[in-house]
Protein backbone atom coordinates (compact mmCIF):
# COMPACT_ATOMS: atom_id res chain seq x y z
CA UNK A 1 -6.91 -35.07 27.02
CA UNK A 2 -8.94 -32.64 24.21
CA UNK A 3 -7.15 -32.30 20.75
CA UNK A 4 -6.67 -28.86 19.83
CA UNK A 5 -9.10 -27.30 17.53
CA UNK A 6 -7.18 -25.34 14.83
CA UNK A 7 -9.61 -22.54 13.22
CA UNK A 8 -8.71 -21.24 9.77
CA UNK A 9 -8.26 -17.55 9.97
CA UNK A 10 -11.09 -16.93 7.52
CA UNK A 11 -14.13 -19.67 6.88
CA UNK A 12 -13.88 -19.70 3.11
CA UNK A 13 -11.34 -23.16 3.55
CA UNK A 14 -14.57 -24.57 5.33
CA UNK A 15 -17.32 -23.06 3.27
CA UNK A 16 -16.32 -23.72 -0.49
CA UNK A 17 -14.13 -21.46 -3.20
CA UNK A 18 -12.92 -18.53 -1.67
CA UNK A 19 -13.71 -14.72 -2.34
CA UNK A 20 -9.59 -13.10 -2.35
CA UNK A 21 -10.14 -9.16 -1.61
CA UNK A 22 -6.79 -6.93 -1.68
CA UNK A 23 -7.28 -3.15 -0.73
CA UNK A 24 -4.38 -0.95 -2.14
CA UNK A 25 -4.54 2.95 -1.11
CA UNK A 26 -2.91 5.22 -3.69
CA UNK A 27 -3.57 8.22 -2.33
CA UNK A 28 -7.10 9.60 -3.27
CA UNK A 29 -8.10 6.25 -4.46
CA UNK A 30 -8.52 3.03 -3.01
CA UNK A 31 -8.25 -0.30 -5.54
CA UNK A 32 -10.10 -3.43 -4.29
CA UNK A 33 -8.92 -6.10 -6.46
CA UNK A 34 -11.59 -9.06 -5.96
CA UNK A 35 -10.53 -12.39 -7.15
CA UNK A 36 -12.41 -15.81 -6.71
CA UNK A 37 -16.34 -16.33 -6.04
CA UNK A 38 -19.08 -13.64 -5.45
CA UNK A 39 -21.90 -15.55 -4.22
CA UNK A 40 -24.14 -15.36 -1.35
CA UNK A 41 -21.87 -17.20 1.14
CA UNK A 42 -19.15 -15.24 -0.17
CA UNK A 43 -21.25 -11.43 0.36
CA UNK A 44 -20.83 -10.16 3.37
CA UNK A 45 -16.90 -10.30 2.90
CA UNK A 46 -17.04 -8.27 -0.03
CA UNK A 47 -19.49 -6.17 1.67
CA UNK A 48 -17.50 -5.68 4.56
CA UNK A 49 -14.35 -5.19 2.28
CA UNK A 50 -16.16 -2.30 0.30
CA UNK A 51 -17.83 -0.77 3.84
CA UNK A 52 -14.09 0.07 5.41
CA UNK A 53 -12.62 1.22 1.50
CA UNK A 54 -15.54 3.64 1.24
CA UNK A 55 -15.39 4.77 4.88
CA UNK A 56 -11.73 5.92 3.92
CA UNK A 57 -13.50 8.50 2.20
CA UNK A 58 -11.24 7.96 -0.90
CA UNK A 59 -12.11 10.45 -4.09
CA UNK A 60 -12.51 7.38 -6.27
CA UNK A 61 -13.29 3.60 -4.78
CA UNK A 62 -12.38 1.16 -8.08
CA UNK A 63 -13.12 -2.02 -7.93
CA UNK A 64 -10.57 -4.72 -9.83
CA UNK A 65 -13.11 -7.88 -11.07
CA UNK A 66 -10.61 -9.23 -13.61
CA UNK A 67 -9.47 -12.48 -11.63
CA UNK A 68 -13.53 -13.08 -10.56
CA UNK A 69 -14.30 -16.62 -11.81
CA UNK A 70 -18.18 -16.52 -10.71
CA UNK A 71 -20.53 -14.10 -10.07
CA UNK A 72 -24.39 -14.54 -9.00
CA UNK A 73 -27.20 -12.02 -7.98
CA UNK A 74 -25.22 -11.55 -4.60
CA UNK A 75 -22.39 -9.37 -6.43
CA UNK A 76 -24.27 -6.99 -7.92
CA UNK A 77 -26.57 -6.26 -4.41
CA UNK A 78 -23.33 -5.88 -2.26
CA UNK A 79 -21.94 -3.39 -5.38
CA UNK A 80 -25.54 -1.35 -5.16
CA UNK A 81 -24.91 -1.27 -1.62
CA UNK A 82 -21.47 -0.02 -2.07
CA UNK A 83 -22.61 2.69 -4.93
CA UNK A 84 -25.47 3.62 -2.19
CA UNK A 85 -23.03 4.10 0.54
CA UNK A 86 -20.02 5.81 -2.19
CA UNK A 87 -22.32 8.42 -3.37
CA UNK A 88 -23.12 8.99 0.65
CA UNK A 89 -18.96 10.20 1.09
CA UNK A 90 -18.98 11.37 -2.30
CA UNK A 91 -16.71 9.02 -3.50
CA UNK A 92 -17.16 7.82 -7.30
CA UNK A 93 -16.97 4.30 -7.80
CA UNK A 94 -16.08 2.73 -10.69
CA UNK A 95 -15.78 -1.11 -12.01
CA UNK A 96 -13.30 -2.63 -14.02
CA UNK A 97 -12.37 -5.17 -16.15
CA UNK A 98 -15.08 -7.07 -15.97
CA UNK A 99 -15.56 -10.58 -16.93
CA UNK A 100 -17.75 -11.59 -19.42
CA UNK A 101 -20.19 -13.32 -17.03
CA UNK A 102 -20.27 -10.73 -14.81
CA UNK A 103 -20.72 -7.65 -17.64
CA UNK A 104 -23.49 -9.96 -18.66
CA UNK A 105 -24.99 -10.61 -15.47
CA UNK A 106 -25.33 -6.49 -15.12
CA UNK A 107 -26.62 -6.04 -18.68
CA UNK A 108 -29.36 -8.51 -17.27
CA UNK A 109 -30.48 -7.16 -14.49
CA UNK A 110 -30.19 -3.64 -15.71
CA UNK A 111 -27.13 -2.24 -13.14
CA UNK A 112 -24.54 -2.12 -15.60
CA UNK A 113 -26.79 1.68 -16.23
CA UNK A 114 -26.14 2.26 -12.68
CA UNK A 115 -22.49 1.86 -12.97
CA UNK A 116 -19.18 3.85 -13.97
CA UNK A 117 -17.43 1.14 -16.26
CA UNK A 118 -14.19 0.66 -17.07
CA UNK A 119 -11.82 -1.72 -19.23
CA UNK A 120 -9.02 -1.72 -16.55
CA UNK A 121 -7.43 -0.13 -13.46
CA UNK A 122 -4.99 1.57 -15.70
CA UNK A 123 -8.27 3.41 -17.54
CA UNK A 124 -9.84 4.37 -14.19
CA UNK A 125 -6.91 6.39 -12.77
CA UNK A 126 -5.78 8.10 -16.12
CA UNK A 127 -9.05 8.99 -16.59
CA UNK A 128 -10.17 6.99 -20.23
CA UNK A 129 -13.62 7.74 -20.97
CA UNK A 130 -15.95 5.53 -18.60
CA UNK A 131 -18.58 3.51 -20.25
CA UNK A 132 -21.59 4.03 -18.12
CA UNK A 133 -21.68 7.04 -15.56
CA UNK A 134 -22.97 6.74 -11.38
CA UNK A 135 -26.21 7.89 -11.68
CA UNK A 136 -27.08 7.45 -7.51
């Protein structure tokens, strides 16, 4: 008699610290709140996760980082990606509340030029002056 295997409904309880993505749609926008890990293992989850918001062809995509607890290189290549792939639908995409690691890691490596910026969700939809503009 075989035991029954019992397969998590996402590998993240197998692989390490989990990557949480919630999509909200608000009309025009979409709000992809990210909380957890961003690392390599963790990528093509939040790759796949941005891919289906921006092929909703939402006016503006934001992305929520204010519960991300780690961030390596692999967050700011799936977030080119994304700004690649946003400017594509014409859909502005814009970051928010971002961690001090993470603001850090894009003052680094130069993408936090690349990116609209803003303090929180709340400044992205009632339009508060973004810190850094798309430039695709």
């Amino acid at each position: 008699m075989s035991a029954k295997r019992i397969i998590p409904a996402d590998d993240s309880d197998i692989i390490g610290p989990s990557l949480r993505i919630t999509t909200l749609s608000t009309g025009e926008t979409v709000v992809c709140r990210l909380a957890g890990e961003i690392d390599q293992v963790q990528r093509p989850k939040l790759e796949n996760a941005l891919a289906r918001a921006v092929n909703q062809r939402p006016h503006q995509l934001i992305v929520d980082m204010a519960a991300v607890s780690f961030c390596d290189s692999s967050g700011p290549n799936a977030l080119l990606q994304t700004l690649q792939d946003a400017a594509l639908t014409g859909t502005l995409l814009v970051l928010t509340a971002l961690p001090p690691q993470v603001r850090r890691l894009l003052e680094v490596t130069g993408t936090d030029e690349v990116f609209t910026i803003r303090d929180s969700v709340y400044a992205a939809l009632h339009g508060d002056r973004p810190h850094r503009r798309n430039r695709p």
